[in-house]
Protein backbone atom coordinates (compact mmCIF):
# COMPACT_ATOMS: atom_id res chain seq x y z
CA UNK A 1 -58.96 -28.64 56.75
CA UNK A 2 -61.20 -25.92 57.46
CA UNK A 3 -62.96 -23.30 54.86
CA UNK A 4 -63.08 -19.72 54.85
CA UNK A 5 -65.99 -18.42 52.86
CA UNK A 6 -65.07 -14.74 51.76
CA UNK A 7 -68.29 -12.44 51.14
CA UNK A 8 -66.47 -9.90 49.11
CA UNK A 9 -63.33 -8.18 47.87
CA UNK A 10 -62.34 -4.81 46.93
CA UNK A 11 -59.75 -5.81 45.06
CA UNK A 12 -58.71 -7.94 42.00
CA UNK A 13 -58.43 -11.61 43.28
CA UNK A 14 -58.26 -13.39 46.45
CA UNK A 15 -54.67 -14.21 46.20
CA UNK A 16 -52.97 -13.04 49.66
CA UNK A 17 -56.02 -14.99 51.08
CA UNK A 18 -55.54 -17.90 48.96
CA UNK A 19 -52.18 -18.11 49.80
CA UNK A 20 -52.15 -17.73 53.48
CA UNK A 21 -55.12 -20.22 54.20
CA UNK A 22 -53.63 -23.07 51.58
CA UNK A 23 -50.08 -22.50 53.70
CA UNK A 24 -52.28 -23.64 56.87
CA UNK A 25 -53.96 -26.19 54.46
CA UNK A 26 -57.27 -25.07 54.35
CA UNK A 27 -59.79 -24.03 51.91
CA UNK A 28 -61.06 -20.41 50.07
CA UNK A 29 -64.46 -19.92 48.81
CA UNK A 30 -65.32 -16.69 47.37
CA UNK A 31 -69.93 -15.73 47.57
CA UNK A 32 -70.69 -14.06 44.73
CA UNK A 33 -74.20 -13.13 45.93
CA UNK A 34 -75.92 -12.02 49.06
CA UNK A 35 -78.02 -15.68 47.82
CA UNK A 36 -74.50 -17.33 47.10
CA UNK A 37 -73.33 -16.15 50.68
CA UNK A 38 -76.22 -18.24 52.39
CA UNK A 39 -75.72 -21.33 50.92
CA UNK A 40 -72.32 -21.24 51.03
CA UNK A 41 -73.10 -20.40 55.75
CA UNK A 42 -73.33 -24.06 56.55
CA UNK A 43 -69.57 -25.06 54.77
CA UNK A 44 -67.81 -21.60 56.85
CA UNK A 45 -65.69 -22.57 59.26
CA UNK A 46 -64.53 -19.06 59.43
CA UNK A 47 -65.87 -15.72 57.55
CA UNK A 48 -64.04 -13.29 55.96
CA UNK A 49 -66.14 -9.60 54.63
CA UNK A 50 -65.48 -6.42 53.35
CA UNK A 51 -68.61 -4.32 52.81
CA UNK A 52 -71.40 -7.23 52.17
CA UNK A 53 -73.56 -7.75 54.76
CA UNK A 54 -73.50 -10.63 57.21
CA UNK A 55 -76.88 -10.49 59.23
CA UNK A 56 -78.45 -12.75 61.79
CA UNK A 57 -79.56 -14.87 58.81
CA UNK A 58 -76.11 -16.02 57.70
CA UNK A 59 -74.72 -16.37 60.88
CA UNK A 60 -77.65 -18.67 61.81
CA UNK A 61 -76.62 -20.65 58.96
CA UNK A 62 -73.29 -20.76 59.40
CA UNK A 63 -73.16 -23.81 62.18
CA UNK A 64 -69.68 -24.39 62.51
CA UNK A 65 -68.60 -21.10 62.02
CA UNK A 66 -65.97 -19.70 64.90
CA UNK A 67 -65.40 -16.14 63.46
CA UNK A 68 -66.33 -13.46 61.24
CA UNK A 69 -63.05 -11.18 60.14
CA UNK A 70 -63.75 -7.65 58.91
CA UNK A 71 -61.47 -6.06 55.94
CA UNK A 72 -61.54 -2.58 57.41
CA UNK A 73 -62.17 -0.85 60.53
CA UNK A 74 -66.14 -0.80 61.12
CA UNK A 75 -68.31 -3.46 61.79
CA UNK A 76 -71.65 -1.74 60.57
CA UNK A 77 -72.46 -4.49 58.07
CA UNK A 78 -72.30 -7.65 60.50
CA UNK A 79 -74.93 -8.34 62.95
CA UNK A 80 -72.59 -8.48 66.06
CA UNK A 81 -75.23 -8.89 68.48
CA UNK A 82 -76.31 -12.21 67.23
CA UNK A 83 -72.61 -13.43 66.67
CA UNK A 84 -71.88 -12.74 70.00
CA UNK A 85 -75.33 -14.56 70.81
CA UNK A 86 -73.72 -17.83 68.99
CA UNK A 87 -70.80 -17.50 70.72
CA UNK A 88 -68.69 -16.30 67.19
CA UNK A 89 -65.58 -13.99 67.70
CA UNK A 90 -65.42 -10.71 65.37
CA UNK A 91 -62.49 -8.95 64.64
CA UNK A 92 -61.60 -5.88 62.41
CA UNK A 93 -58.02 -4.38 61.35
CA UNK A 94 -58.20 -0.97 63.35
CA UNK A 95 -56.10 2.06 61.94
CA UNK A 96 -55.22 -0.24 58.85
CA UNK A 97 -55.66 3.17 56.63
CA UNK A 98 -54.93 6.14 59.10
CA UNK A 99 -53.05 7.45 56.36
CA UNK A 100 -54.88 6.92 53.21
CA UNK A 101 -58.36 8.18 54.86
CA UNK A 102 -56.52 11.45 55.71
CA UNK A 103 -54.93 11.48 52.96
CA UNK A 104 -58.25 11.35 51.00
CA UNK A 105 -59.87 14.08 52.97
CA UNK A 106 -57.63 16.68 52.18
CA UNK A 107 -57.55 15.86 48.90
CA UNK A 108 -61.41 16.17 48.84
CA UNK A 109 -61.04 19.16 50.52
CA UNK A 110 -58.78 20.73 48.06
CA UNK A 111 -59.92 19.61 44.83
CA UNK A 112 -63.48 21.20 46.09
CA UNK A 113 -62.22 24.75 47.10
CA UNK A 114 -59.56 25.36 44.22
CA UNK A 115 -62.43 24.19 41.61
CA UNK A 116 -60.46 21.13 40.38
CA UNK A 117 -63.37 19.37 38.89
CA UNK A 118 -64.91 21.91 36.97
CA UNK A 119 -61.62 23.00 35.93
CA UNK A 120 -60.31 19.62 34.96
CA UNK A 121 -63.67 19.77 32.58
CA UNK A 122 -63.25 23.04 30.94
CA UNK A 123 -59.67 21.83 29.65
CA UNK A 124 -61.71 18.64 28.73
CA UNK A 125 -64.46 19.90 26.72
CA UNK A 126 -62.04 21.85 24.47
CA UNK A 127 -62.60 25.30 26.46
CA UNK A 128 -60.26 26.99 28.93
CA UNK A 129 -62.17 29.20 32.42
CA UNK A 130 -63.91 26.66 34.28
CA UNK A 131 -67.87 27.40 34.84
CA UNK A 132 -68.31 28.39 38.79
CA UNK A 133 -70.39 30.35 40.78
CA UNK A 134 -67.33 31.57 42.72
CA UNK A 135 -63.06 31.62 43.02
CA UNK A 136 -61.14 28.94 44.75
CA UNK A 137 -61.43 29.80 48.56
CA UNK A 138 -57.73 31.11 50.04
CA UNK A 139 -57.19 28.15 52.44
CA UNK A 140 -55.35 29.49 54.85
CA UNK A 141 -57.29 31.88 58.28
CA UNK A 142 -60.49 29.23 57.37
CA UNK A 143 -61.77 26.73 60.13
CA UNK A 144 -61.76 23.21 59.29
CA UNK A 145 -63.75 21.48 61.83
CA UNK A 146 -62.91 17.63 62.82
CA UNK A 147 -65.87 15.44 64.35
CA UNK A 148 -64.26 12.68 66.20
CA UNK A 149 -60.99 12.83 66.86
CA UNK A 150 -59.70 8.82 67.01
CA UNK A 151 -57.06 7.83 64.94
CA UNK A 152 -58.13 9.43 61.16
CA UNK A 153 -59.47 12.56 62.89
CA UNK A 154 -56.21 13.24 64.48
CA UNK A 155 -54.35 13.15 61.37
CA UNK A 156 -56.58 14.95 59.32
CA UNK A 157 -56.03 17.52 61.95
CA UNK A 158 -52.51 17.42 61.58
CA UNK A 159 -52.49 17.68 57.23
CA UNK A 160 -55.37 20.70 58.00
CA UNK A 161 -53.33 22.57 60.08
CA UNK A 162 -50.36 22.53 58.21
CA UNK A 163 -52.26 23.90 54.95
CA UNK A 164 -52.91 26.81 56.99
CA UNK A 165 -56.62 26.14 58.56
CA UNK A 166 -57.38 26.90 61.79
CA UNK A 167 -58.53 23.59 62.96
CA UNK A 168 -61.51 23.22 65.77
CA UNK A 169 -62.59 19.94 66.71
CA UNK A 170 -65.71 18.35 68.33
CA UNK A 171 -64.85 15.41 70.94
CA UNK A 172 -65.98 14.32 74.00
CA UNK A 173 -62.96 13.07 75.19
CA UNK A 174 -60.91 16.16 74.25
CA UNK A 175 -63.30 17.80 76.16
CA UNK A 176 -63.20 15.79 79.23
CA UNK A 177 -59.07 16.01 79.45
CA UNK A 178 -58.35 19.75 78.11
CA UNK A 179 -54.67 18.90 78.64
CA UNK A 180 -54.54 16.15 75.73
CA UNK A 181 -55.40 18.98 73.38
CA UNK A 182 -52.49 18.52 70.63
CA UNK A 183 -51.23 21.82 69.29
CA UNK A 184 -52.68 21.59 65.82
CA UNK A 185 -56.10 21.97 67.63
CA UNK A 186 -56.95 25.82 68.17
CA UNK A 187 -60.40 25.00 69.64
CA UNK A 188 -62.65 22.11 71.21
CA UNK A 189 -66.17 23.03 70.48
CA UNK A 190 -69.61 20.87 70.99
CA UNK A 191 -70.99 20.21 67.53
CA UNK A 192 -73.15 22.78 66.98
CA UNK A 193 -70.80 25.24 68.20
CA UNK A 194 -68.54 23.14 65.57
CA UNK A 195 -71.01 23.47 62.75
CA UNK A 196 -71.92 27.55 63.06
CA UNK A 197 -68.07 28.37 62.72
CA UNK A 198 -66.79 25.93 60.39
CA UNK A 199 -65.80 26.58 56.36
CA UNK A 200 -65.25 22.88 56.26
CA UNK A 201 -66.64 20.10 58.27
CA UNK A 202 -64.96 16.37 58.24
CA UNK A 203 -67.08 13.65 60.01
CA UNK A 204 -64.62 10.88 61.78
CA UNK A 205 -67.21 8.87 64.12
CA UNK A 206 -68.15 4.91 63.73
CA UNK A 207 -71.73 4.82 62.51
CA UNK A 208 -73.78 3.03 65.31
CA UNK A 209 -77.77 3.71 66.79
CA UNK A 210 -76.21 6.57 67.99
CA UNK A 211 -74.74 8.49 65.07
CA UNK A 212 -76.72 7.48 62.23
CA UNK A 213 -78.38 11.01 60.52
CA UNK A 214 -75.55 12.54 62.51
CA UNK A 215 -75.85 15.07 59.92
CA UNK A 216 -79.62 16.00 59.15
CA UNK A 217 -81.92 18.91 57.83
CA UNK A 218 -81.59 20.35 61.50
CA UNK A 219 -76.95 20.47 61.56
CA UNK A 220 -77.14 21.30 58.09
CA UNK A 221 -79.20 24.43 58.31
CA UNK A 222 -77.00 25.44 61.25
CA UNK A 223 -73.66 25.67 58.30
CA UNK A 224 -72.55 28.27 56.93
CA UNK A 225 -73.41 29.46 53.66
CA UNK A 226 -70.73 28.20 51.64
CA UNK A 227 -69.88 25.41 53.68
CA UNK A 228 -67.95 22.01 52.83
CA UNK A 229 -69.22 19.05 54.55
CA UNK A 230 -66.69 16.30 53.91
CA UNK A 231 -67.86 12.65 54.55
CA UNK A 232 -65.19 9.22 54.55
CA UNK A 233 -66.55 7.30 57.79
CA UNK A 234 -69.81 5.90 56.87
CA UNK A 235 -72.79 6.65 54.58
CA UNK A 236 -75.25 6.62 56.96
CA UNK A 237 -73.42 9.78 59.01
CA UNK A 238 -75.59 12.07 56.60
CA UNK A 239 -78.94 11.97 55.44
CA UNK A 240 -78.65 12.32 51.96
CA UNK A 241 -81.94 13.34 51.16
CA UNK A 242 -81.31 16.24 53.79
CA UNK A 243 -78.65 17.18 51.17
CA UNK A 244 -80.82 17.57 48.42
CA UNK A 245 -82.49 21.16 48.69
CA UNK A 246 -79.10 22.53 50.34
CA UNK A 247 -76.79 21.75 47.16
CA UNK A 248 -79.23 22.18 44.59
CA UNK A 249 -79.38 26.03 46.41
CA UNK A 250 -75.81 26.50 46.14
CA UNK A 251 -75.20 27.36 49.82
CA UNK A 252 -73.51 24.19 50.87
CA UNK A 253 -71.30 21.97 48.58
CA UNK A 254 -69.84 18.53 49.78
CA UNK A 255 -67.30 16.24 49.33
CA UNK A 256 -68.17 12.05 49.98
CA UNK A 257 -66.31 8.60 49.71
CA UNK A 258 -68.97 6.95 51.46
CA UNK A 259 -72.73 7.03 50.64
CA UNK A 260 -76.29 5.95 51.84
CA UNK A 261 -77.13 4.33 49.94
CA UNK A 262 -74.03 2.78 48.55
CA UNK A 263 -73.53 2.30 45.84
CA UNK A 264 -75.65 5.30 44.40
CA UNK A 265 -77.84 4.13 41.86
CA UNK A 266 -76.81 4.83 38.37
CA UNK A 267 -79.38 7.83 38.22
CA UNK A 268 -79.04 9.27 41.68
CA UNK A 269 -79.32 13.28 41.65
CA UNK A 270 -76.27 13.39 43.71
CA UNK A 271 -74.72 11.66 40.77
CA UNK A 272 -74.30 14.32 38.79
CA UNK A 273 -74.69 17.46 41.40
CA UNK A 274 -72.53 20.32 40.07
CA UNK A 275 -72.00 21.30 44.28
CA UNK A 276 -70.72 17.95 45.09
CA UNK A 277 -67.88 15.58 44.69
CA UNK A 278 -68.19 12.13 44.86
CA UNK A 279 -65.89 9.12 45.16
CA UNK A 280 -66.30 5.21 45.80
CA UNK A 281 -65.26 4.31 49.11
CA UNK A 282 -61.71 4.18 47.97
CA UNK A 283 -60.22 6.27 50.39
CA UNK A 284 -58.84 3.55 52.39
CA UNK A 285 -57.00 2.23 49.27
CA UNK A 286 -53.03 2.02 48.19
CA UNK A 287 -50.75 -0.16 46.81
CA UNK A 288 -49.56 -0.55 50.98
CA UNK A 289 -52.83 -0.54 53.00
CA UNK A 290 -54.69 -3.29 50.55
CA UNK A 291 -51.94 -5.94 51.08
CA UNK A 292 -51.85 -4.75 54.99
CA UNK A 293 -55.60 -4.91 55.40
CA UNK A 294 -56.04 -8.55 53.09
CA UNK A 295 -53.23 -9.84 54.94
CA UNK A 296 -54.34 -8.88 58.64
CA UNK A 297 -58.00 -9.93 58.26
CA UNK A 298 -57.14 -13.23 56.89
CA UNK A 299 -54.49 -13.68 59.38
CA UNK A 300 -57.41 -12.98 62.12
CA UNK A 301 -59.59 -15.48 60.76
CA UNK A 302 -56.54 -18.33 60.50
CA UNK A 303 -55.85 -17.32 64.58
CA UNK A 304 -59.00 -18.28 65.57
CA UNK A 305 -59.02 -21.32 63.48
CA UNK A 306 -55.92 -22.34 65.04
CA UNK A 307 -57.19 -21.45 68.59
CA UNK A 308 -55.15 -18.18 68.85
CA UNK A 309 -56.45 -15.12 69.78
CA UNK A 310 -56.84 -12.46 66.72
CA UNK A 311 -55.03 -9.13 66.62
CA UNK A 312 -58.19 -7.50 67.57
CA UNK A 313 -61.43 -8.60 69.06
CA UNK A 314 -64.98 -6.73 68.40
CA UNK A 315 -66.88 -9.36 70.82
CA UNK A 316 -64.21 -9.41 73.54
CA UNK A 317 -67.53 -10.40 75.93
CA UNK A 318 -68.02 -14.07 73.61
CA UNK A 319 -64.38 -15.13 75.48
CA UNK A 320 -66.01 -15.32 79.12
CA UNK A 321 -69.74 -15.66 77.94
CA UNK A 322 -69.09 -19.27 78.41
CA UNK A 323 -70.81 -19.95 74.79
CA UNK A 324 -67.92 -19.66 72.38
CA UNK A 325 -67.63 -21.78 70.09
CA UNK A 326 -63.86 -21.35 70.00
CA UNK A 327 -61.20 -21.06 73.06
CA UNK A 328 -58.54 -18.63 71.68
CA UNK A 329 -55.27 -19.05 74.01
């Protein structure tokens, strides 16, 4: 019998888990603590985590440990470097949520340029004409701009252009191979370019060295007055103190599911920011993609254990490193 030590859930109980590791007879053990999560390293046999952290610490703990399963898509919050040092496969459930991210990001972008919210609290407070400094924005003739263009950007392209935007994109690949331009794309800028022609801007990149402060004081100052910048990748895309002077101005607004930090504290300015909108990192959630995504990450983790290759591989590099501590067939 082996044990799983879960680091967190977004979601009421462990019970696809539970079920699918007691069917291969082995054990669940939920951390209710970054603290909890340590002690409980030296008993994982296997490590399943959502958005808690699992740094070089744990991992140095965790002895036996074979693997480390991600719920989601990014790894950002596991120290791959030093799993792949110890020899411990990662895996993550790619594209789990195509749907419900792009799903999410239009209806960010639409509940921020027809004035849902402040409408929604006008008929709420017992009034009826919503407070704003301006009309909903006509949707269609403006430029939504896409930054990254994997899997979520894609589709987000396709719901954009279909609500009338004229959708530009920024991608290097795009760029590279002009013919794999799908028709819903009128234009493949460079970011800036992106950025100076854009009414809304949707960020759809992995947050790495690379693209952390994607989104600074310099790229926002480039935007439009009026702007949307629309955020469901990663917190650490934008700087959010960069934000600060630009919304409390009025001449950008945004829309976020994702934060840095995250969660906001309960008296965060952005909290409460009349020119933003602000969700919890639930755009990857339905009824569909939480069973999906519980039942694919634990069904990683139990492939490894049984010395089968998961559905996905982070670490591919661990398999002929000649230090795993599993063999996968």
């Amino acid at each position: 019998m082996a044990t799983i030590v879960i680091t967190d859930i977004a979601w009421p109980s462990p019970a696809i888990e539970t079920g699918l590791a007691h069917a291969a007879r082995h054990e669940i053990l939920l951390a209710e603590s970054d603290e909890h999560l340590l002690a409980l390293a030296p008993q994982a046999d296997a490590i399943l985590t959502c958005f808690r952290r699992v740094p070089g610490e744990v991992l140095d703990a965790a002895e036996r440990c074979l693997t480390v399963a991600r719920y989601g898509v990014g790894v950002d919050n596991i120290d791959v470097a030093r799993a792949t040092d110890l020899g411990i496969l990662v895996s993550n459930v790619p594209e789990f949520c195509t749907e419900e991210v792009a799903d999410h990001t239009l209806a960010l972008t639409l509940a921020t340029l027809r004035n849902l919210v402040p409408a929604v609290d006008a008929t709420r407070g017992g009034g009826w004409m919503p407070q704003t400094q301006s009309p909903p924005r006509r949707l269609r003739g403006l430029v939504f701009g896409v930054i990254g263009f994997g899997a979520t950007g894609r589709a987000v392209a396709e719901r954009a252009a279909a609500f009338g935007f004229e959708v530009v994109v920024s991608s290097r690949a795009l760029a590279a191979e002009p013919a794999a331009v799908p028709p819903t794309v009128a234009r493949v800028l460079d970011r800036d370019d992106l950025l100076r022609v854009a009414d809304v801007v949707s960020l759809h990149v992995p947050l790495n060295a690379q693209t952390r402060h994607l989104i600074g004081a310099g790229q926002l100052a480039q935007m439009k007055d009026g702007a949307l910048l629309i955020n469901v990748g990663r917190g650490g895309l934008v700087d959010t103190e960069a934000l600060r002077p630009e919304l409390e101005s009025g001449r950008l607004r945004v829309a976020l599911d994702v934060t840095d930090p995250e969660p906001l504290p309960a008296d965060h300015w952005l909290r409460s920011s009349p020119a933003a909108i602000v969700t919890p990192h639930v755009a990857f959630a339905s009824d569909g993609s939480l069973v999906e995504l519980a039942t694919k990450a634990t069904s990683n983790a139990l492939a490894v254990l049984a010395g089968r290759r998961p559905s996905s591989i982070v670490n591919p590099e661990v398999l002929t490193s000649g230090i795993s501590r599993s063999n996968p067939q």
